[in-house]
Structure formats: structure tokens, C-alpha cells
N, C-alpha and C. Protein backbone atom coordinates (compact mmCIF):
# COMPACT_ATOMS: atom_id res chain seq x y z
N UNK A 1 -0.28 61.89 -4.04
CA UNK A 1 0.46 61.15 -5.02
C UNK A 1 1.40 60.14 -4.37
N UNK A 2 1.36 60.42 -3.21
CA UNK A 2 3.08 59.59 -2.36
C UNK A 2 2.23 58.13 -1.76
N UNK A 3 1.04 58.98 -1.47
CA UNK A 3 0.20 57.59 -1.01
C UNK A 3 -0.44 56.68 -1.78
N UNK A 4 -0.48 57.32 -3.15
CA UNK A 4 -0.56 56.37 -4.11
C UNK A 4 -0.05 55.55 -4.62
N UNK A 5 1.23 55.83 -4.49
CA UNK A 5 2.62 55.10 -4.90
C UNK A 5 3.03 54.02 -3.87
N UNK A 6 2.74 54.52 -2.36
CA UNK A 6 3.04 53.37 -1.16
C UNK A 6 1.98 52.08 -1.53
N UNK A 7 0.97 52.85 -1.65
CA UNK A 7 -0.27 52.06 -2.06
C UNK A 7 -0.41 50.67 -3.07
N UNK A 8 0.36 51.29 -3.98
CA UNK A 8 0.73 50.00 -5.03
C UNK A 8 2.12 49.28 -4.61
N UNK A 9 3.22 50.12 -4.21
CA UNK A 9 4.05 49.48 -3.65
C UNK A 9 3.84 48.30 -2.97
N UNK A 10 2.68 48.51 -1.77
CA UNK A 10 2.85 47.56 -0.85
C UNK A 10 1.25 46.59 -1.56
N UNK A 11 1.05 46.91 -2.31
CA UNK A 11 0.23 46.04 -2.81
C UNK A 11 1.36 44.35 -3.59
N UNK A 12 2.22 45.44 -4.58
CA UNK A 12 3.16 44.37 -5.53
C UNK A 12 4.43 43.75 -3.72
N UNK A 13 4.08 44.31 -2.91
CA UNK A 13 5.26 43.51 -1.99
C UNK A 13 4.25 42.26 -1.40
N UNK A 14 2.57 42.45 -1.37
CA UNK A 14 1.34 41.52 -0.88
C UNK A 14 1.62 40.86 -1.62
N UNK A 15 1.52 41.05 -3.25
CA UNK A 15 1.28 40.09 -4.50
C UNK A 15 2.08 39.15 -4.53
N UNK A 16 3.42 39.27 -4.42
CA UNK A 16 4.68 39.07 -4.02
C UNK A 16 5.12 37.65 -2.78
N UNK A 17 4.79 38.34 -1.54
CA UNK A 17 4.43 37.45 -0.79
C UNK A 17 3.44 36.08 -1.20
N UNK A 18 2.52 36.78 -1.57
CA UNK A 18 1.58 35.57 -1.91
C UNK A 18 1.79 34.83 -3.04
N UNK A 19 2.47 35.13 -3.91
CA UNK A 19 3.66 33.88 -5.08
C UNK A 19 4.52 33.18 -3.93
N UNK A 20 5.19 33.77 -3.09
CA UNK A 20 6.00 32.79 -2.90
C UNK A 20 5.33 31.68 -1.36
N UNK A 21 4.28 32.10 -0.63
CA UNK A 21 3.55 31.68 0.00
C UNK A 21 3.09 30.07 -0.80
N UNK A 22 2.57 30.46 -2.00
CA UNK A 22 2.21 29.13 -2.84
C UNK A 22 2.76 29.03 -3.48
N UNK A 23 4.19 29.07 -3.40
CA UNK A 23 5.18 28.56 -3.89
C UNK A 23 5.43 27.29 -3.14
N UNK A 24 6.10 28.05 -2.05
CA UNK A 24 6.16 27.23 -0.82
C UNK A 24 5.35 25.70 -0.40
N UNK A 25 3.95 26.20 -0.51
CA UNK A 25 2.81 24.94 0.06
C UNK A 25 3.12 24.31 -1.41
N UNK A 26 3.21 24.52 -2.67
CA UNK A 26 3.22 23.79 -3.73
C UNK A 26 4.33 22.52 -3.39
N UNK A 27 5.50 22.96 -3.13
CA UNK A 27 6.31 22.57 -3.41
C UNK A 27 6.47 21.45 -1.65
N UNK A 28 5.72 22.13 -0.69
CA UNK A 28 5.62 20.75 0.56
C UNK A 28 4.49 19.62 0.02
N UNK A 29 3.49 20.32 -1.07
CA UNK A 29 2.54 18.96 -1.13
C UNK A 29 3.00 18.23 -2.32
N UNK A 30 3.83 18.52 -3.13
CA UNK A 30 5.25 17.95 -3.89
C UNK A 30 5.48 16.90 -2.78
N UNK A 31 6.55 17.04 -2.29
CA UNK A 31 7.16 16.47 -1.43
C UNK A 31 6.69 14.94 -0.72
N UNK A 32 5.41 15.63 0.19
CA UNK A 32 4.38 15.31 0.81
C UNK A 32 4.04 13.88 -0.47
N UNK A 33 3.45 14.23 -1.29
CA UNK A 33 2.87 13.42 -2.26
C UNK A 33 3.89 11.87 -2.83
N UNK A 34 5.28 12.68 -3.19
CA UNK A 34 6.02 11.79 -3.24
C UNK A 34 7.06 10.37 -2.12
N UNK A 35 6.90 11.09 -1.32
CA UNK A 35 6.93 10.61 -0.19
C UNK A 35 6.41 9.36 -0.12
N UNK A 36 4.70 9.74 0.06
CA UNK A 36 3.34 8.68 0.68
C UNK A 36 3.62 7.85 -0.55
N UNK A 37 3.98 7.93 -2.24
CA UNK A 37 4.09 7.45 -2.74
C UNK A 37 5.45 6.52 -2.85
N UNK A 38 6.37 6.76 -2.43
CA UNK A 38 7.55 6.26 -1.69
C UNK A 38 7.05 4.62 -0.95
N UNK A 39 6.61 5.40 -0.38
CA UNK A 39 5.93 4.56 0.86
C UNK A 39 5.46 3.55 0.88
N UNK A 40 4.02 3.91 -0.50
CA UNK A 40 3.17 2.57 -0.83
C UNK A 40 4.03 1.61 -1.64
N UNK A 41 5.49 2.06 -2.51
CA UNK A 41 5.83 1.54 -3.10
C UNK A 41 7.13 0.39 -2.19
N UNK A 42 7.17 0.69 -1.65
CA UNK A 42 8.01 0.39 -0.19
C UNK A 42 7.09 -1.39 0.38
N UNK A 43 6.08 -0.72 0.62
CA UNK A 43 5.25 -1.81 1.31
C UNK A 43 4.52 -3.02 0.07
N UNK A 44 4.35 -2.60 -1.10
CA UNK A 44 4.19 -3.16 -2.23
C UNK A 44 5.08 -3.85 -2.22
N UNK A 45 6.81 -3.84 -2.16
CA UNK A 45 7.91 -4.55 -2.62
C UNK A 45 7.81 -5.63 -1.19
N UNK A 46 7.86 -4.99 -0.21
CA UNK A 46 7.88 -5.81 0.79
C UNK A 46 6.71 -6.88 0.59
N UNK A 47 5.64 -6.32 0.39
CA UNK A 47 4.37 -7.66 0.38
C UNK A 47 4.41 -8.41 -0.81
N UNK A 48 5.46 -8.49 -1.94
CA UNK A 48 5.87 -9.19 -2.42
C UNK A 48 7.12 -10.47 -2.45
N UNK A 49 7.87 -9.56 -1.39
CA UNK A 49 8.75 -10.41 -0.88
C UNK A 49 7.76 -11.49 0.20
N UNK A 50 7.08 -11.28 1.27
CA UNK A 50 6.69 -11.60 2.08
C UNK A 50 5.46 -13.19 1.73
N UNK A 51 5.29 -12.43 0.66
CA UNK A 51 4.26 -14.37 -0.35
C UNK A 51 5.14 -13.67 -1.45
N UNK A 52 5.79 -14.80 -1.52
CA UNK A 52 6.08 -15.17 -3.04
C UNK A 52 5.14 -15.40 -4.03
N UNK A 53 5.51 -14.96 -4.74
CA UNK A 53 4.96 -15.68 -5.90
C UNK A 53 2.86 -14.98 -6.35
N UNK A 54 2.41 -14.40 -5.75
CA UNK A 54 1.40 -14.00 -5.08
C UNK A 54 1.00 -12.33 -5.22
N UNK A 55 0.04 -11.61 -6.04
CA UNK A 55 0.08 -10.30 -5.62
C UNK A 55 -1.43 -10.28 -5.32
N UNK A 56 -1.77 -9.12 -4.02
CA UNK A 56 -2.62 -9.06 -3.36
C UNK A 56 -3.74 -7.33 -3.49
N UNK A 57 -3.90 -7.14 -3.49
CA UNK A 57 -4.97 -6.02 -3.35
C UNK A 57 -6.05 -5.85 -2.82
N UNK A 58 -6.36 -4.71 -2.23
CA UNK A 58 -7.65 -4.58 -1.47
C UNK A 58 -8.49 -5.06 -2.87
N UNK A 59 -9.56 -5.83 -1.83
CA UNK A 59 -11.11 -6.14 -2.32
C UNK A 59 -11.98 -5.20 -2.91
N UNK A 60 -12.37 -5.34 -3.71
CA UNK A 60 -13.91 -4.50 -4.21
C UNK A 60 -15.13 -4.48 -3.50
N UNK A 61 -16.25 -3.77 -3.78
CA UNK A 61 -16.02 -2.61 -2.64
C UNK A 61 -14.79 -2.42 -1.70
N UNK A 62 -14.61 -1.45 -1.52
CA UNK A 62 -13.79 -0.62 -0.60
C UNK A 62 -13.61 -1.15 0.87
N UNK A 63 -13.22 -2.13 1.99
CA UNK A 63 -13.08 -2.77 2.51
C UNK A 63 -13.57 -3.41 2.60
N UNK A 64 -13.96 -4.20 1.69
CA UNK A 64 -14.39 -5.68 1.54
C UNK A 64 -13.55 -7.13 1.88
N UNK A 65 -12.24 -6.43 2.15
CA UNK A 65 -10.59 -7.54 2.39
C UNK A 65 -10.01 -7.44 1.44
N UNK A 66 -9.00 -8.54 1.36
CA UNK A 66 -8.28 -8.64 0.77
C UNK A 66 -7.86 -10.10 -0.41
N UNK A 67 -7.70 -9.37 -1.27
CA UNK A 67 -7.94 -10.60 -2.83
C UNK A 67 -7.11 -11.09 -3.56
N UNK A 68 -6.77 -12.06 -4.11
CA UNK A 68 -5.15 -12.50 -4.19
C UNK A 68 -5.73 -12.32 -6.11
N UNK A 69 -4.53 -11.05 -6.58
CA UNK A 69 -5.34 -10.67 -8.02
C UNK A 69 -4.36 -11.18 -8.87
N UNK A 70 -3.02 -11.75 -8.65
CA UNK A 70 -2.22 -12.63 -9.41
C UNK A 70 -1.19 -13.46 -8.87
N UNK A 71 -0.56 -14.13 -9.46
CA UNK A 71 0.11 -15.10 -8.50
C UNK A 71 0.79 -15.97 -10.31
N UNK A 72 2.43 -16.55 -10.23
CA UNK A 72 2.63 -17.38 -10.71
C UNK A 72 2.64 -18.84 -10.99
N UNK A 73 2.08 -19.09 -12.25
CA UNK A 73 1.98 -19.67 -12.73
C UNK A 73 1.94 -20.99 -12.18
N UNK A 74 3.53 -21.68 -11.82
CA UNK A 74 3.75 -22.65 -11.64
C UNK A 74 4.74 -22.25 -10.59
N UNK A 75 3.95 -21.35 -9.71
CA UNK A 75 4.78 -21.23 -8.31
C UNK A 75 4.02 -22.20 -6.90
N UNK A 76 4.79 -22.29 -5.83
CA UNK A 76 4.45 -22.77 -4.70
C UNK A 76 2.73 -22.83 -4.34
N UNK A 77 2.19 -20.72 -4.46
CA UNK A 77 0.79 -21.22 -4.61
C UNK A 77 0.12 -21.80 -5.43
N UNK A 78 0.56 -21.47 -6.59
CA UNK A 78 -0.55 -22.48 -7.50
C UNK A 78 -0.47 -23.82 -7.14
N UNK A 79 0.73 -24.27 -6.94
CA UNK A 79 0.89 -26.15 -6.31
C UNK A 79 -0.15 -25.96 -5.25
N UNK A 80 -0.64 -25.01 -4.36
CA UNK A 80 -1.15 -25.29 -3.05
C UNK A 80 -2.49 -25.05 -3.56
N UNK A 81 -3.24 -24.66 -4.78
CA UNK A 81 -4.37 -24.33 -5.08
C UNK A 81 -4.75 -23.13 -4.81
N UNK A 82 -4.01 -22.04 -4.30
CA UNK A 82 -4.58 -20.66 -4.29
C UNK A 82 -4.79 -20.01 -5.73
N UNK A 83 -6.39 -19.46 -5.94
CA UNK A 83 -6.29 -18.84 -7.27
C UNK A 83 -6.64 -17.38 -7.38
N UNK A 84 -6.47 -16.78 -8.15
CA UNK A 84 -6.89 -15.23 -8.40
C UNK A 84 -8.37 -15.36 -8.32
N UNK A 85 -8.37 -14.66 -7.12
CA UNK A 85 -10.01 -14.14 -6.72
C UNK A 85 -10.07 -14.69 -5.37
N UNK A 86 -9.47 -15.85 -5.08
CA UNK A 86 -9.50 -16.05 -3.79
C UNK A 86 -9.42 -14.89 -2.39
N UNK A 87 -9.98 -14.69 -1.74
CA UNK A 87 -9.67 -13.77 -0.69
C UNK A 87 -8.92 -14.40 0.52
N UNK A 88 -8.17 -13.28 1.41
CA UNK A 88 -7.26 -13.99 2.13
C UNK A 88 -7.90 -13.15 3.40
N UNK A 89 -8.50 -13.91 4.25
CA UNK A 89 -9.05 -13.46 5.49
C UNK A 89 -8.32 -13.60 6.36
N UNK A 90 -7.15 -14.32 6.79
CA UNK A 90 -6.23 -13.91 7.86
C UNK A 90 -4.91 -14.54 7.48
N UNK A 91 -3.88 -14.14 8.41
CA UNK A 91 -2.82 -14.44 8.17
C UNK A 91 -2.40 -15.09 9.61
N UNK A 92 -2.05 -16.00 9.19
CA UNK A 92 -1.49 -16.71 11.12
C UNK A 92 -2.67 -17.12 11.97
N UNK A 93 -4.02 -16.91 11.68
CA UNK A 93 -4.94 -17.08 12.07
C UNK A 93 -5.01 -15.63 12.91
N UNK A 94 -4.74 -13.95 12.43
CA UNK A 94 -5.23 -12.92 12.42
C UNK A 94 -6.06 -12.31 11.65
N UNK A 95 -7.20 -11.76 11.90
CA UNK A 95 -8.32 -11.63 10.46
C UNK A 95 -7.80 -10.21 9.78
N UNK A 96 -7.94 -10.45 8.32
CA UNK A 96 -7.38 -9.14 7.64
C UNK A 96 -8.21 -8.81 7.16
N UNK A 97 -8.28 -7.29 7.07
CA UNK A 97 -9.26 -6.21 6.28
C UNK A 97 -9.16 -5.57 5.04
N UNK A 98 -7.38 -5.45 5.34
CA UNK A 98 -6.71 -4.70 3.91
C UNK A 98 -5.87 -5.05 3.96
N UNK A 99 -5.06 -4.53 2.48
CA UNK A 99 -3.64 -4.60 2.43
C UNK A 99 -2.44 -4.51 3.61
N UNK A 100 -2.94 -3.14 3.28
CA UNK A 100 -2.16 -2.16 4.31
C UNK A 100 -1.97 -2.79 5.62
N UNK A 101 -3.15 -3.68 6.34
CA UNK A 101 -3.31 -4.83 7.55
C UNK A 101 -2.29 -5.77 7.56
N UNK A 102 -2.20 -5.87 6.04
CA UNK A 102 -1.42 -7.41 5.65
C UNK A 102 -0.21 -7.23 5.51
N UNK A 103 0.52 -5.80 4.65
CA UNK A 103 1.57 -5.45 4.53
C UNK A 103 2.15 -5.53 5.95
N UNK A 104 1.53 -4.93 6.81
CA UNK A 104 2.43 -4.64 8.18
C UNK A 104 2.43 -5.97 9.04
N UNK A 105 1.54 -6.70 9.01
CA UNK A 105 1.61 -7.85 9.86
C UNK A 105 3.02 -8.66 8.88
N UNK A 106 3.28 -9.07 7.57
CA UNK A 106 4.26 -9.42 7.08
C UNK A 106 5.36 -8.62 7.26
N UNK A 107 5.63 -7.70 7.24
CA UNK A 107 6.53 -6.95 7.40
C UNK A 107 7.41 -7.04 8.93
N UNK A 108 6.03 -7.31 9.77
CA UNK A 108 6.73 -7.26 11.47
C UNK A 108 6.52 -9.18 11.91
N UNK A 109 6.48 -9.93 11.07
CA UNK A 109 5.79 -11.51 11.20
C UNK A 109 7.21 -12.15 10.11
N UNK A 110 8.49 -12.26 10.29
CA UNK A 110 9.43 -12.48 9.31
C UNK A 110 9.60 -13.92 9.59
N UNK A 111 8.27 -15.05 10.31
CA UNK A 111 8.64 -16.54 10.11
C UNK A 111 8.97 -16.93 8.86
N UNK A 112 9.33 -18.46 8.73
CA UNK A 112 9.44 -18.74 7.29
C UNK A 112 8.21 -19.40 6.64
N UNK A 113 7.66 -19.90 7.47
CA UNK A 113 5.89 -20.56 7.14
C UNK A 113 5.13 -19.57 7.15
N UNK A 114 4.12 -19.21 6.43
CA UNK A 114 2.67 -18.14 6.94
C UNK A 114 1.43 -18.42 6.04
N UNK A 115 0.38 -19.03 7.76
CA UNK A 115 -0.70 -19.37 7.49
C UNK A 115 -1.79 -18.80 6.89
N UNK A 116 -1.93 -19.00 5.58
CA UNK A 116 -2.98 -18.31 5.01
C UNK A 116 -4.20 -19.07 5.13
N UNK A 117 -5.37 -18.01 5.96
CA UNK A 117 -7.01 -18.00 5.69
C UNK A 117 -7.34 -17.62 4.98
N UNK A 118 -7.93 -19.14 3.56
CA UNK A 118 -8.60 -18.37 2.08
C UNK A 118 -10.08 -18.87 2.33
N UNK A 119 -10.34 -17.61 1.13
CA UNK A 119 -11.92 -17.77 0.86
C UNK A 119 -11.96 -17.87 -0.20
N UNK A 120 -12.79 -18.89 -0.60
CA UNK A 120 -13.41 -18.81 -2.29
C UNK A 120 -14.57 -19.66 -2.18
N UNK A 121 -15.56 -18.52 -3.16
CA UNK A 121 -16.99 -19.10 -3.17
C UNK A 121 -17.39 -19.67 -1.60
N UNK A 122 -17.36 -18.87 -1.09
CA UNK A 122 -18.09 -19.70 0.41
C UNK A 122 -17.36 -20.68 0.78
N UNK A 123 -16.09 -20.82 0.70
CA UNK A 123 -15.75 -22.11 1.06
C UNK A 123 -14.24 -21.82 1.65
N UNK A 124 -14.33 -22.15 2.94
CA UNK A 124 -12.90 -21.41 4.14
C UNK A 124 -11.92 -22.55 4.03
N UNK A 125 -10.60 -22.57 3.79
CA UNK A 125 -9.50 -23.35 4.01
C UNK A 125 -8.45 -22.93 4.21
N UNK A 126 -7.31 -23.51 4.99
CA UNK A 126 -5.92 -22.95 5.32
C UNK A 126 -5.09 -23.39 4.51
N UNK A 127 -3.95 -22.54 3.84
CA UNK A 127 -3.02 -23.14 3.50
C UNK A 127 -1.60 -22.74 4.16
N UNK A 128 -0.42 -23.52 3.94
CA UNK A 128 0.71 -22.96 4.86
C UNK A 128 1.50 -22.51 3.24
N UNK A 129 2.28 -21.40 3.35
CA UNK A 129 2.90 -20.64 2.33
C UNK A 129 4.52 -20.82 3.03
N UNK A 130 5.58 -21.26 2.38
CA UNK A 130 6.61 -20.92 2.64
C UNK A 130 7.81 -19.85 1.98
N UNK A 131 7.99 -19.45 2.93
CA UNK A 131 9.03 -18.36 2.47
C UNK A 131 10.06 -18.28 1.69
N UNK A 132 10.93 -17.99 0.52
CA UNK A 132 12.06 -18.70 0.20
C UNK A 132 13.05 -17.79 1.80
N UNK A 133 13.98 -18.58 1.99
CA UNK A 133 15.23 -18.39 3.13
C UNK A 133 15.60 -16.48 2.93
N UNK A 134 15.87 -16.07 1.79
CA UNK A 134 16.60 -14.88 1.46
C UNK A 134 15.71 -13.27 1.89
N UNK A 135 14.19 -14.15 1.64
CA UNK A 135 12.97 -13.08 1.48
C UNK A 135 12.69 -12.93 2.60
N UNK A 136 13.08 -12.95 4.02
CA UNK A 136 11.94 -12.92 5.39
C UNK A 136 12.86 -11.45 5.56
């Protein structure tokens, strides 16, 4: 009878453990999650500061580059002819793959000019993008 009783005992002290075991991992991939999301939102603000006027996203298919998917109106790029759909194959005359490529080269590249390599329809041209003074 005594070993029956240890028996369940140390069963509800296993059960026990193992709530707070995945408690635990719940609450690091919490963390974890918000974080990386931190993060992207971090480099989003920055690669908005970094082109004005301009928002960018990885390409379709899945590294296909990178695609300029909006941009204002009657900002600097539109004066320069960049349009939504255009792809941006390098920056400074560095070739880009992704965002994430692009975020960090702007991020660590704080000139006030930056040379954009566009693509549209088969057809390669540079434009120079300037920075406003406040944003580098």
C-alpha cells in the first residue's frame, strides 16, 4: 500500500515537473518570437529611413531580389522615375539578393547619395537617391 502511494506521489511530482518544464520553453519561445519580431520591425523602420519615400520587399519567388512595392507619390523617386515593380539589384554598385542584404548595407552605408541599380522589364539603369540630412 506504501508503494502505491510513493508510486503516485512521484508520478504527480513527474506530472508536475513536466507543467512547469513547458511552461518554461513556452514562455522562452514567447520571448524568442517577440524579439526576432522586434527586430524585423527595427530594420523595416530603418530601411525606411534609409530611401525615403520608397518601400521595398523581397521579390517573388523566394529570392528572386528585391522589389520596390510602394513609394510616394510625388516624392524624390517618383521625380527620378522609379516605379512599383521595379527591382533594385544593387546598391552603390553592390548586387542585392534581399531585403535583409539591403537593410544592413543601408544601415552600415549612412552617405547622403545612394546609388540605386534598377530593373524593369529587362531594362538596367542607375539612379542616385538622396537622403534627407536628418535620416542617415
Amino acid at each position: 500500500m506504501d508503494r502505491q502511494r510513493l508510486s503516485h506521489a512521484a508520478s504527480g511530482v513527474l506530472l508536475a515537473a513536466l507543467a512547469l518544464c513547458a511552461l518554461v520553453m513556452s514562455g522562452a519561445f514567447f520571448l524568442h518570437v517577440r524579439h526576432a519580431g522586434d527586430d524585423r520591425m527595427e530594420v523595416a523602420a530603418a530601411q525606411a529611413r534609409a530611401l525615403p519615400g520608397i518601400t521595398l520587399s523581397n521579390g517573388m519567388p523566394a529570392g528572386s531580389g528585391v522589389v520596390v512595392t510602394s513609394m510616394e507619390t510625388d516624392g524624390q523617386a517618383a521625380r527620378l522615375g522609379i516605379r512599383v515593380g521595379d527591382g533594385v539589384v544593387s546598391l552603390d554598385g553592390m548586387p542585392i539578393r534581399s531585403l535583409d542584404q539591403a537593410s544592413a548595407y543601408l544601415l552600415h552605408h549612412p552617405q547622403q547619395r545612394i546609388m540605386l541599380g534598377l530593373k524593369h522589364a529587362d531594362h538596367m539603369r542607375v539612379v542616385m537617391l538622396d537622403r534627407p540630412e536628418g535620416e542617415r
